[in-house]
C-alpha atoms as a PDB file:
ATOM      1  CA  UNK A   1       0.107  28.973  -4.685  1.00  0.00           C
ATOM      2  CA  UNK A   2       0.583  31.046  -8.009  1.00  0.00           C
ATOM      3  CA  UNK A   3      -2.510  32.975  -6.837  1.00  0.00           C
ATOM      4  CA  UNK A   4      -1.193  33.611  -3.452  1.00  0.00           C
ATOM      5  CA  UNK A   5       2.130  34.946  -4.923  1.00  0.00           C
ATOM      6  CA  UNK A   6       0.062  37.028  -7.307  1.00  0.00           C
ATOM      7  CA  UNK A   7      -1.255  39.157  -4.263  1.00  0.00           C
ATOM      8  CA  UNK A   8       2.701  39.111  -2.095  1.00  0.00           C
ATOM      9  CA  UNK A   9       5.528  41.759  -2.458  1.00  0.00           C
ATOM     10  CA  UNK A  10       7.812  40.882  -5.386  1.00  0.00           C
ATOM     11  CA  UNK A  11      11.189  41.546  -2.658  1.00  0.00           C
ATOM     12  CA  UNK A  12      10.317  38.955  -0.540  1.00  0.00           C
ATOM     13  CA  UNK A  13      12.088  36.147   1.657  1.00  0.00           C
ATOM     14  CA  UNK A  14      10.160  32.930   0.967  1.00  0.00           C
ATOM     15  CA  UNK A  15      10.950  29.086   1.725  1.00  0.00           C
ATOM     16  CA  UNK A  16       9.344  26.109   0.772  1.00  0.00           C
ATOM     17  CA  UNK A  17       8.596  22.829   2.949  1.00  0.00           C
ATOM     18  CA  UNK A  18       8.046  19.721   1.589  1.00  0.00           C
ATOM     19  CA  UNK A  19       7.724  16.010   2.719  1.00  0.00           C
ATOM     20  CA  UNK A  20       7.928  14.849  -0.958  1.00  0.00           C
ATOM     21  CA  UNK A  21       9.314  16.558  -3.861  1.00  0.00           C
ATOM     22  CA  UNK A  22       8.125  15.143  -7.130  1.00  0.00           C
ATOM     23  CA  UNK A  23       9.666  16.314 -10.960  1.00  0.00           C
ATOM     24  CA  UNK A  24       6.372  19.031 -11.530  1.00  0.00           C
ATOM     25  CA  UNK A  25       6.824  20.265  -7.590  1.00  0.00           C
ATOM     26  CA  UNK A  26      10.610  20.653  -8.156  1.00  0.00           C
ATOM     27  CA  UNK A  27      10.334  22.780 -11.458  1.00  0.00           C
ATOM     28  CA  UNK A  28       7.246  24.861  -9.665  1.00  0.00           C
ATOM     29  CA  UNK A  29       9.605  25.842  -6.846  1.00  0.00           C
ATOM     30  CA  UNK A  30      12.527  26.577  -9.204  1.00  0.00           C
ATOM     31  CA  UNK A  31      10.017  29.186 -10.841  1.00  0.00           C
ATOM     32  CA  UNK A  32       9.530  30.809  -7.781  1.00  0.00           C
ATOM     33  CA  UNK A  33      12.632  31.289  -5.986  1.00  0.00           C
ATOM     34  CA  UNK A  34      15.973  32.857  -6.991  1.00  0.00           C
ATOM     35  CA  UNK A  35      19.148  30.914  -5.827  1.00  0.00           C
ATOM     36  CA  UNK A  36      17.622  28.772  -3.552  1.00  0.00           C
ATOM     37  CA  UNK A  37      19.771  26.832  -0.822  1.00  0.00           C
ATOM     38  CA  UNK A  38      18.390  23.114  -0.425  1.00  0.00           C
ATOM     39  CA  UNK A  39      17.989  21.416   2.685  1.00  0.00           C
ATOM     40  CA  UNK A  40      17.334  17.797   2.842  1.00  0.00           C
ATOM     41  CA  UNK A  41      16.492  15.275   5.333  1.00  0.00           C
ATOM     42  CA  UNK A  42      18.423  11.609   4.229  1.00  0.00           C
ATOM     43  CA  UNK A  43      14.921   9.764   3.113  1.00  0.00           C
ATOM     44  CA  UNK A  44      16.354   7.961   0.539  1.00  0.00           C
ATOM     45  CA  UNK A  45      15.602   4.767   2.699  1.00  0.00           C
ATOM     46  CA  UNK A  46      13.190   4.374   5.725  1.00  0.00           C
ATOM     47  CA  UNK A  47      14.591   4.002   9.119  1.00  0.00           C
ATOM     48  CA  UNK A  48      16.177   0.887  10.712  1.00  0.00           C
ATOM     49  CA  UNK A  49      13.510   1.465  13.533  1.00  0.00           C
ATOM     50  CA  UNK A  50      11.112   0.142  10.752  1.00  0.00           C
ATOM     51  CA  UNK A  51      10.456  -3.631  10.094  1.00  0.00           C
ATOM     52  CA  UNK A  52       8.970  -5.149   6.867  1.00  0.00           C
ATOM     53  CA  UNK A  53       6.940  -7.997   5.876  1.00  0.00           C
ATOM     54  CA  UNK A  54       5.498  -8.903   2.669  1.00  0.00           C
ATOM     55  CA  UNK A  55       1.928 -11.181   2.317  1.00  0.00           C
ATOM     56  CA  UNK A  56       1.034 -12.561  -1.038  1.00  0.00           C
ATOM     57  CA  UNK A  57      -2.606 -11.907  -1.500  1.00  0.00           C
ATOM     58  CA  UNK A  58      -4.982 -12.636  -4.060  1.00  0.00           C
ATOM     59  CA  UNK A  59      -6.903  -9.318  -4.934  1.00  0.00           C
ATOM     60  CA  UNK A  60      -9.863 -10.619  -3.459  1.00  0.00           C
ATOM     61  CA  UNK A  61      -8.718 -11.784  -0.086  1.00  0.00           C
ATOM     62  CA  UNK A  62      -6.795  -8.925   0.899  1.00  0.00           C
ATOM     63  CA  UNK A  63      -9.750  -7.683   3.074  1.00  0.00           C
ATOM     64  CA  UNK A  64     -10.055 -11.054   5.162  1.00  0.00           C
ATOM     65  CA  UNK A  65      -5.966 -10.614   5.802  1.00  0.00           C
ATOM     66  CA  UNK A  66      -6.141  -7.424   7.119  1.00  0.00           C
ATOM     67  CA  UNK A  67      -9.028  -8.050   9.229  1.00  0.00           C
ATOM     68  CA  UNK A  68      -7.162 -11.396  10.700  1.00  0.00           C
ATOM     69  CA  UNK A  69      -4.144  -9.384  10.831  1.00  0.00           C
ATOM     70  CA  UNK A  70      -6.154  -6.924  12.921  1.00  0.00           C
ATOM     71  CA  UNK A  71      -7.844  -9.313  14.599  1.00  0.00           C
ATOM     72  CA  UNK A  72      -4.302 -11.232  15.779  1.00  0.00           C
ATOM     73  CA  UNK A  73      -1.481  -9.245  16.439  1.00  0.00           C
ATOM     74  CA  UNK A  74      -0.943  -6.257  18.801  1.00  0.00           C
ATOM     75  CA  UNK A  75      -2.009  -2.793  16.148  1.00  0.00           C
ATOM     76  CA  UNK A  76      -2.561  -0.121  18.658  1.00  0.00           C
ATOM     77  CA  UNK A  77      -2.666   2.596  15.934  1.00  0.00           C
ATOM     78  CA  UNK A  78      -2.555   1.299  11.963  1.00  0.00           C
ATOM     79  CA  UNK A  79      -2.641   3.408   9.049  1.00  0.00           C
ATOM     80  CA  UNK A  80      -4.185   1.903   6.009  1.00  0.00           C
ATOM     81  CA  UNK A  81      -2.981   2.934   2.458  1.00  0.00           C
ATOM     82  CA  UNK A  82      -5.297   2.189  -0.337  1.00  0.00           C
ATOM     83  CA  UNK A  83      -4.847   3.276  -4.101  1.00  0.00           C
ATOM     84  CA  UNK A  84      -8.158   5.336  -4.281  1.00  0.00           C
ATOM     85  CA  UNK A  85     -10.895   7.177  -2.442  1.00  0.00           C
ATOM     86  CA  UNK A  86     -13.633   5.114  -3.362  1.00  0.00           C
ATOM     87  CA  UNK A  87     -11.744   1.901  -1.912  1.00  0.00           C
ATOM     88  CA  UNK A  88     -10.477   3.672   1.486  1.00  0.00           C
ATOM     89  CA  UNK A  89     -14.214   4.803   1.728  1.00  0.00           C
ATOM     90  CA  UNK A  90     -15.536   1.555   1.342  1.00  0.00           C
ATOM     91  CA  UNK A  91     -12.632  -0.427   3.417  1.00  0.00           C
ATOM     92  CA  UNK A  92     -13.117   1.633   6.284  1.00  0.00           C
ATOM     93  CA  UNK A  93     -16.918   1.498   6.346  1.00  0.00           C
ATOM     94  CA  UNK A  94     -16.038  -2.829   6.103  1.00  0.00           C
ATOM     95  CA  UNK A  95     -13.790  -2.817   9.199  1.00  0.00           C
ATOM     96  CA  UNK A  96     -16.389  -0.522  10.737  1.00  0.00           C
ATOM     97  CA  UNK A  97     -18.998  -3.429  10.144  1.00  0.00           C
ATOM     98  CA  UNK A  98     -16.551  -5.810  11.773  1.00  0.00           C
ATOM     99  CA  UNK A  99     -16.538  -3.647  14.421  1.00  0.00           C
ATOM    100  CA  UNK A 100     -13.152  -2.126  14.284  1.00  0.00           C
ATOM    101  CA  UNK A 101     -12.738   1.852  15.418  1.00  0.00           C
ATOM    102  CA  UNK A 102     -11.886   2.971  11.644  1.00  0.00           C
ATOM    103  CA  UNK A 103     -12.323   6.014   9.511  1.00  0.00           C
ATOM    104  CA  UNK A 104     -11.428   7.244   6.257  1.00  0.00           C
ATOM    105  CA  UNK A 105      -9.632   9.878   5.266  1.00  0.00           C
ATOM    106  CA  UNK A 106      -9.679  10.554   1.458  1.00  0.00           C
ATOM    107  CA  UNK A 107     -10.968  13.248  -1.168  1.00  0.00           C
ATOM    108  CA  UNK A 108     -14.160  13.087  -0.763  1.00  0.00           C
ATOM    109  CA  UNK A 109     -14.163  14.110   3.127  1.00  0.00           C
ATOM    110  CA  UNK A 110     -15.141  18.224   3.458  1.00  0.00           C
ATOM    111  CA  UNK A 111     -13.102  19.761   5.614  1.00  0.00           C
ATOM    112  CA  UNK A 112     -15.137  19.317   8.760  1.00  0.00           C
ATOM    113  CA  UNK A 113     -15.289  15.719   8.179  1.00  0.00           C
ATOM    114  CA  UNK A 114     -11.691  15.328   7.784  1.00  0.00           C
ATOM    115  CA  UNK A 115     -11.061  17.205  11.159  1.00  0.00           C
ATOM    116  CA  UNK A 116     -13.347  14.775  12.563  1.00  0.00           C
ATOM    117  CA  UNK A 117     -11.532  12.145  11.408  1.00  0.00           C
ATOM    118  CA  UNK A 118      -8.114  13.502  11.850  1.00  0.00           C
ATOM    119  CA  UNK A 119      -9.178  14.372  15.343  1.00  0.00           C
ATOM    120  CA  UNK A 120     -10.552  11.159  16.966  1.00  0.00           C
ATOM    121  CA  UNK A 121      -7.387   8.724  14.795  1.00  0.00           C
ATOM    122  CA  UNK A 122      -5.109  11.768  17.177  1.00  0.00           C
ATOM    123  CA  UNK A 123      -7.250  11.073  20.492  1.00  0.00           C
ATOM    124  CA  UNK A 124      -7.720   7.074  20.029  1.00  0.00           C
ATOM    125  CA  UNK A 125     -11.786   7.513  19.391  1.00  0.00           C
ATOM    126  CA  UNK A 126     -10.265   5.518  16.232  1.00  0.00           C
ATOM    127  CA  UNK A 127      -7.545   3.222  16.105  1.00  0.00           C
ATOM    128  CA  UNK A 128      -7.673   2.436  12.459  1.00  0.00           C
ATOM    129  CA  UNK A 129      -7.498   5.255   9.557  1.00  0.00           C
ATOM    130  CA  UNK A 130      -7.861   3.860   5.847  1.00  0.00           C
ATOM    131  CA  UNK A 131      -6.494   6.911   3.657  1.00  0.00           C
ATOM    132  CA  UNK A 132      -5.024   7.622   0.429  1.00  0.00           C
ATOM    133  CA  UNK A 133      -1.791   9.276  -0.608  1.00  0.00           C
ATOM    134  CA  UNK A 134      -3.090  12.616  -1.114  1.00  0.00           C
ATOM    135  CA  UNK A 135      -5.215  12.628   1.465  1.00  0.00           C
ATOM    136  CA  UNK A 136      -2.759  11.273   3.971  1.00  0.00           C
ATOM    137  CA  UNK A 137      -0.529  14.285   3.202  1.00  0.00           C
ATOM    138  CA  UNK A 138       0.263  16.123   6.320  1.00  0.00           C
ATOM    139  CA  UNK A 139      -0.236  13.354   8.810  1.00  0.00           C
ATOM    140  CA  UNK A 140       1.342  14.110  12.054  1.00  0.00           C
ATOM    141  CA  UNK A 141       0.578  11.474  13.933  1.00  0.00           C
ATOM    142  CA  UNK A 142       3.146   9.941  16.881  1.00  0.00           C
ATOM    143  CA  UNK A 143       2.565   6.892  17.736  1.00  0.00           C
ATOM    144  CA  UNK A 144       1.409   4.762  14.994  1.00  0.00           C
ATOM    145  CA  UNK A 145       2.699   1.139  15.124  1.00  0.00           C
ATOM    146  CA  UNK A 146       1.988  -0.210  12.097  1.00  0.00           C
ATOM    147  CA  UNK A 147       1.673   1.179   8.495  1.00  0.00           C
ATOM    148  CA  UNK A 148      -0.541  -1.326   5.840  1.00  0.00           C
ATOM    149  CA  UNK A 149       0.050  -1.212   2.338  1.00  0.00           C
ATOM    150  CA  UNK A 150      -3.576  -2.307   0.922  1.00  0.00           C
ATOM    151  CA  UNK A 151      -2.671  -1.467  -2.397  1.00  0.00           C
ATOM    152  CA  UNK A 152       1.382  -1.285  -3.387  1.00  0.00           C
ATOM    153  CA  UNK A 153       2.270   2.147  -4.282  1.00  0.00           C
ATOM    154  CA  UNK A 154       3.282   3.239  -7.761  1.00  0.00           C
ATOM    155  CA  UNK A 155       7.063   4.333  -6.703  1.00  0.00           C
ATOM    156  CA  UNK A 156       9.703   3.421  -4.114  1.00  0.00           C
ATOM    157  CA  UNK A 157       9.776   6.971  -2.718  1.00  0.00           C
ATOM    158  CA  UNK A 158       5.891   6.459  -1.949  1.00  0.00           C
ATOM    159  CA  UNK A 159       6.638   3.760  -0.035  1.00  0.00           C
ATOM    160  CA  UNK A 160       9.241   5.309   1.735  1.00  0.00           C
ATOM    161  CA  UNK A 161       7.089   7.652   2.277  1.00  0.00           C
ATOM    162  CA  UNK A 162       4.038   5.815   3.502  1.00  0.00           C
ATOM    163  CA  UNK A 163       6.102   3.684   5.471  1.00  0.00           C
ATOM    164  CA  UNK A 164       7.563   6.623   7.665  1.00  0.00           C
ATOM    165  CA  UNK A 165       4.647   7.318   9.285  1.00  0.00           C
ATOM    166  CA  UNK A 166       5.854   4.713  11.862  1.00  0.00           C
ATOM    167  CA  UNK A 167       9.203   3.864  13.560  1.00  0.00           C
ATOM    168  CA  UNK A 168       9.372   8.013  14.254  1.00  0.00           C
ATOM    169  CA  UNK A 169      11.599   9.045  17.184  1.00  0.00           C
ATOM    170  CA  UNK A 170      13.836   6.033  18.131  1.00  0.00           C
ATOM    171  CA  UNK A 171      10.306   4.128  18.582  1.00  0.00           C
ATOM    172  CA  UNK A 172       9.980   1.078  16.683  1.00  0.00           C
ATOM    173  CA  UNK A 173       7.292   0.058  13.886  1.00  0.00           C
ATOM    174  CA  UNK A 174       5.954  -2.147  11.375  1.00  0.00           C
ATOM    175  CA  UNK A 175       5.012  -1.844   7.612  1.00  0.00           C
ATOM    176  CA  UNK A 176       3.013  -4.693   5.773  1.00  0.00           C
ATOM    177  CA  UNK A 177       2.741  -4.941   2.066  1.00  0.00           C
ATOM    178  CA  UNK A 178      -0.215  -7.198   0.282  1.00  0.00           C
ATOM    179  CA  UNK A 179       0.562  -8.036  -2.587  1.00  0.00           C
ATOM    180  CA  UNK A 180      -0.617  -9.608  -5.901  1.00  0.00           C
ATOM    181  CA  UNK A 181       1.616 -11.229  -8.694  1.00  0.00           C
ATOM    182  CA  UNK A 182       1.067  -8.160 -10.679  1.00  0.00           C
ATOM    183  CA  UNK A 183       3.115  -5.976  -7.950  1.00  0.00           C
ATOM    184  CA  UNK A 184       6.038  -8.109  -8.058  1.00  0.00           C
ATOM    185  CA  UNK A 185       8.671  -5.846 -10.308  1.00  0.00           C
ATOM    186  CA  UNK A 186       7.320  -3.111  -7.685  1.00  0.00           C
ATOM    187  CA  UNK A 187       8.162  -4.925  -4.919  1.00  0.00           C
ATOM    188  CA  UNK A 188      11.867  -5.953  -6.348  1.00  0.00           C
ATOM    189  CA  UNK A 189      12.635  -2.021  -6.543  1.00  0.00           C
ATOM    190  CA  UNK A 190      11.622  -1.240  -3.015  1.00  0.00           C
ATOM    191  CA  UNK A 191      13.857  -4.464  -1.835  1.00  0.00           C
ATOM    192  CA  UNK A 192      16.387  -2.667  -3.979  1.00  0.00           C
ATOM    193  CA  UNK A 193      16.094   0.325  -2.073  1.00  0.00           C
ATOM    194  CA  UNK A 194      15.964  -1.313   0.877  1.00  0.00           C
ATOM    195  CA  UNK A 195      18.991  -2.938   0.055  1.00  0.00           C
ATOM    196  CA  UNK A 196      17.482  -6.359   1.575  1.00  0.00           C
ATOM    197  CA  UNK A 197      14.848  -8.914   0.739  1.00  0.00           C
ATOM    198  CA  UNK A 198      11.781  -8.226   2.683  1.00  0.00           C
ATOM    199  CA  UNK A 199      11.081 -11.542   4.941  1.00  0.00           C
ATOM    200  CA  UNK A 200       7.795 -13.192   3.597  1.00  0.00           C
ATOM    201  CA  UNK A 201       4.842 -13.568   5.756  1.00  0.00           C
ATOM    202  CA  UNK A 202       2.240 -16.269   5.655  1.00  0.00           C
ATOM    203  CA  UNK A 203      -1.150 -16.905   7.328  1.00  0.00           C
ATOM    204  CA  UNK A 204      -2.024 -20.259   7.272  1.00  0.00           C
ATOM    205  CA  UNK A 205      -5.769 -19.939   7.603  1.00  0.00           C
ATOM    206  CA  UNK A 206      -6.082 -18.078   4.645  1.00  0.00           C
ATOM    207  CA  UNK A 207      -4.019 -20.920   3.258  1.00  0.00           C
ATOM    208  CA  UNK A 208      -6.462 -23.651   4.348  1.00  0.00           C
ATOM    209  CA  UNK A 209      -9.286 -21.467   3.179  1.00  0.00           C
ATOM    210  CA  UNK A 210      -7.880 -21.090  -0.262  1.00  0.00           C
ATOM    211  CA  UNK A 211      -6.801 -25.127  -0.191  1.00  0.00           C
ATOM    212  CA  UNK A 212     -10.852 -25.454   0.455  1.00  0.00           C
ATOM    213  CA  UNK A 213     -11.968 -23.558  -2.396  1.00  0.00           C
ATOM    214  CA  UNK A 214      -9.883 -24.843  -4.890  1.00  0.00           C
ATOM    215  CA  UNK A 215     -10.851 -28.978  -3.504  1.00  0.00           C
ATOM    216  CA  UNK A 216     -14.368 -28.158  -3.660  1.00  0.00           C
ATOM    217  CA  UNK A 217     -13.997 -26.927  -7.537  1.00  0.00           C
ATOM    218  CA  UNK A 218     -16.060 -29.057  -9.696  1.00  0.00           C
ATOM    219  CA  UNK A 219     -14.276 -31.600 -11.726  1.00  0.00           C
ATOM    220  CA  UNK A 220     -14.846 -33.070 -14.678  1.00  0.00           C
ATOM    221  CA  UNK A 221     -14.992 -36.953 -15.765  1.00  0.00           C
ATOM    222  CA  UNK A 222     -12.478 -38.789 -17.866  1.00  0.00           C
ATOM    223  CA  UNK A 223     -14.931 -39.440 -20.533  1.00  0.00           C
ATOM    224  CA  UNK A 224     -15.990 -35.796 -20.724  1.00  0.00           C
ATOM    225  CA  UNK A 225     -12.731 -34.830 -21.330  1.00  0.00           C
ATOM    226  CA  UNK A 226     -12.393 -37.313 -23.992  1.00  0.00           C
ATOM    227  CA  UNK A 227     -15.389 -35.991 -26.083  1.00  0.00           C
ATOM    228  CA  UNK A 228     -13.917 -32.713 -25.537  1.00  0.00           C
ATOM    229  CA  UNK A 229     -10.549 -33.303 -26.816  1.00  0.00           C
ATOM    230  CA  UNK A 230     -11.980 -35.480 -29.700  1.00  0.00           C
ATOM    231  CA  UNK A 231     -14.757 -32.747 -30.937  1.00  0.00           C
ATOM    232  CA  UNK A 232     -11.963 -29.421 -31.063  1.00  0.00           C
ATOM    233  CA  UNK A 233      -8.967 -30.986 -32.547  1.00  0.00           C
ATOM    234  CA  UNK A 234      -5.663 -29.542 -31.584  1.00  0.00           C
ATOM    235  CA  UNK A 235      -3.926 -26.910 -33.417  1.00  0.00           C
ATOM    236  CA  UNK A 236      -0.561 -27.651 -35.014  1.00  0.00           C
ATOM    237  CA  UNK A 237       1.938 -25.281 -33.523  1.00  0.00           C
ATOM    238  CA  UNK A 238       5.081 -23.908 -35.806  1.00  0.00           C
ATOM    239  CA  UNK A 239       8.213 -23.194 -34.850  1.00  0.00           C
ATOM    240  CA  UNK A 240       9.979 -23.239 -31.890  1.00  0.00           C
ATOM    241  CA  UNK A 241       8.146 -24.745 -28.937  1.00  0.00           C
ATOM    242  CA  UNK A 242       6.990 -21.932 -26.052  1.00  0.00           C
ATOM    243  CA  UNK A 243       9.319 -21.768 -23.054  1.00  0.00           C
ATOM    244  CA  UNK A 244       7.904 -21.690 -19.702  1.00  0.00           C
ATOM    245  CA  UNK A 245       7.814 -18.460 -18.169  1.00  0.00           C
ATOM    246  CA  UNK A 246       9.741 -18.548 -14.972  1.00  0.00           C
ATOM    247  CA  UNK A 247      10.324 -16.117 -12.161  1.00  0.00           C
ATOM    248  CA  UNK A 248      12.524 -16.349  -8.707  1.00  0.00           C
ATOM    249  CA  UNK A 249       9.956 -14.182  -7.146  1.00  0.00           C
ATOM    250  CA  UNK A 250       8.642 -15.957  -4.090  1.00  0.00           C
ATOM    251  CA  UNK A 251       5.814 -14.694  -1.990  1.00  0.00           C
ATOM    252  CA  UNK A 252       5.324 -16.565   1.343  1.00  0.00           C
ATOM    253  CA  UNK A 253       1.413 -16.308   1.409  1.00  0.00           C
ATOM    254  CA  UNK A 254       0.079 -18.057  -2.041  1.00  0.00           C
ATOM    255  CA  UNK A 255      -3.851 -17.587  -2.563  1.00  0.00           C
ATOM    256  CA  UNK A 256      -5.385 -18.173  -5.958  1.00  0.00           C
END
């Protein structure tokens, strides 16, 4: 933009459109125009048209949810947020091998590509878009039931931004979160925004799966665990005795 400005009459009208406005944006625009008059859309919170659910996910299952998900409930058009290129690359070329209708869009993509893949998620040729903030900037897409948060984002206002890419003209929609134990101060901010707990979501094969995994662990005997406590003697701890860290954060879905 400083280039373009470079080569445009100094007496000019100019206005600036934004769907986000971080700090560095905000100062850039205050460089460029005198006296401005700000107009802004409430988007402080998403829509009531929007409804939210929250899955605790272990890192490594999160692809098996979202293909179940996709494979169980009614997603005529989802939009797929992941926290990097390389991951909504890879994600979509997964659900592709399931045999889902999915593309990517992401930084990598040259522009031909990314009309390609722009152009078939408008037309239906795919149902399923994996993209990544940046990338996703710009989406005009009606129509899209249900927004998945693959990754958390890094800030309420992304979410509220991600998120409001469904529920659009008095139509309803649905946003999913996975999440990991790691995302849970993240998550308490958003339900602070929301002004609401988001209702918990579970999916009971992925339950039973994890229940397997964790049965079929190896174990070890009574007397090996004598011999090991015998041969590393214990350390004597000073001072107070460590509390137990606690938390009221509940997920619904608990994988391990």
């Amino acid at each position: 933009m400083r280039r373009i400005l470079k080569l445009v009459p100094r007496q000019r009208q100019s206005m600036v459109f934004s769907a986000t406005m971080p700090t560095e944006i905000r100062r850039f625009v205050e460089e460029i125009l005198t006296d401005p008059v700000t107009i802004r859309v409430n988007h402080e919170k998403p829509t009531a048209t929007i409804k939210h659910a929250l899955f605790q996910v272990a890192q490594g299952q999160k692809t098996a949810l979202l293909k179940h998900i996709l494979q169980n409930e009614k997603m005529t058009t989802t939009l797929v947020f992941t926290r990097t290129k390389h991951k909504a690359k890879n994600l979509a070329r997964q659900l592709q091998q399931f045999g889902f209708r999915a593309t990517s869009l992401q930084g990598n993509l040259s522009q031909n590509q990314r009309k390609k893949a722009m152009d078939g998620f408008r037309t239906g040729a795919f149902n399923i878009m994996v993209a990544t903030d940046i990338a996703a900037r710009g989406i005009d897409v009606s129509g899209i039931s249900h927004v998945v948060n693959y990754d958390v984002p890094d800030t309420v206002e992304t979410y509220t931004h991600r998120v409001g890419r469904t529920g659009r003209a008095e139509q309803t929609g649905d946003a999913y979160t996975f999440a990991t134990h790691e995302d849970a101060k993240m998550i308490l901010s958003v339900e602070r925004r929301l002004g609401k707990n988001i209702p918990r979501k579970t999916v009971e094969a992925l339950n039973n799966k994890a229940r397997n995994v964790t049965a079929a662990a190896p174990t070890v005997s009574t007397d090996e665990k004598t011999r090991s406590t015998t041969s590393a003697p214990r350390r004597k701890t000073q001072g107070k005795p460590r509390k137990q860290r606690s938390s009221s954060f509940d997920f619904g879905f608990s994988a391990s």
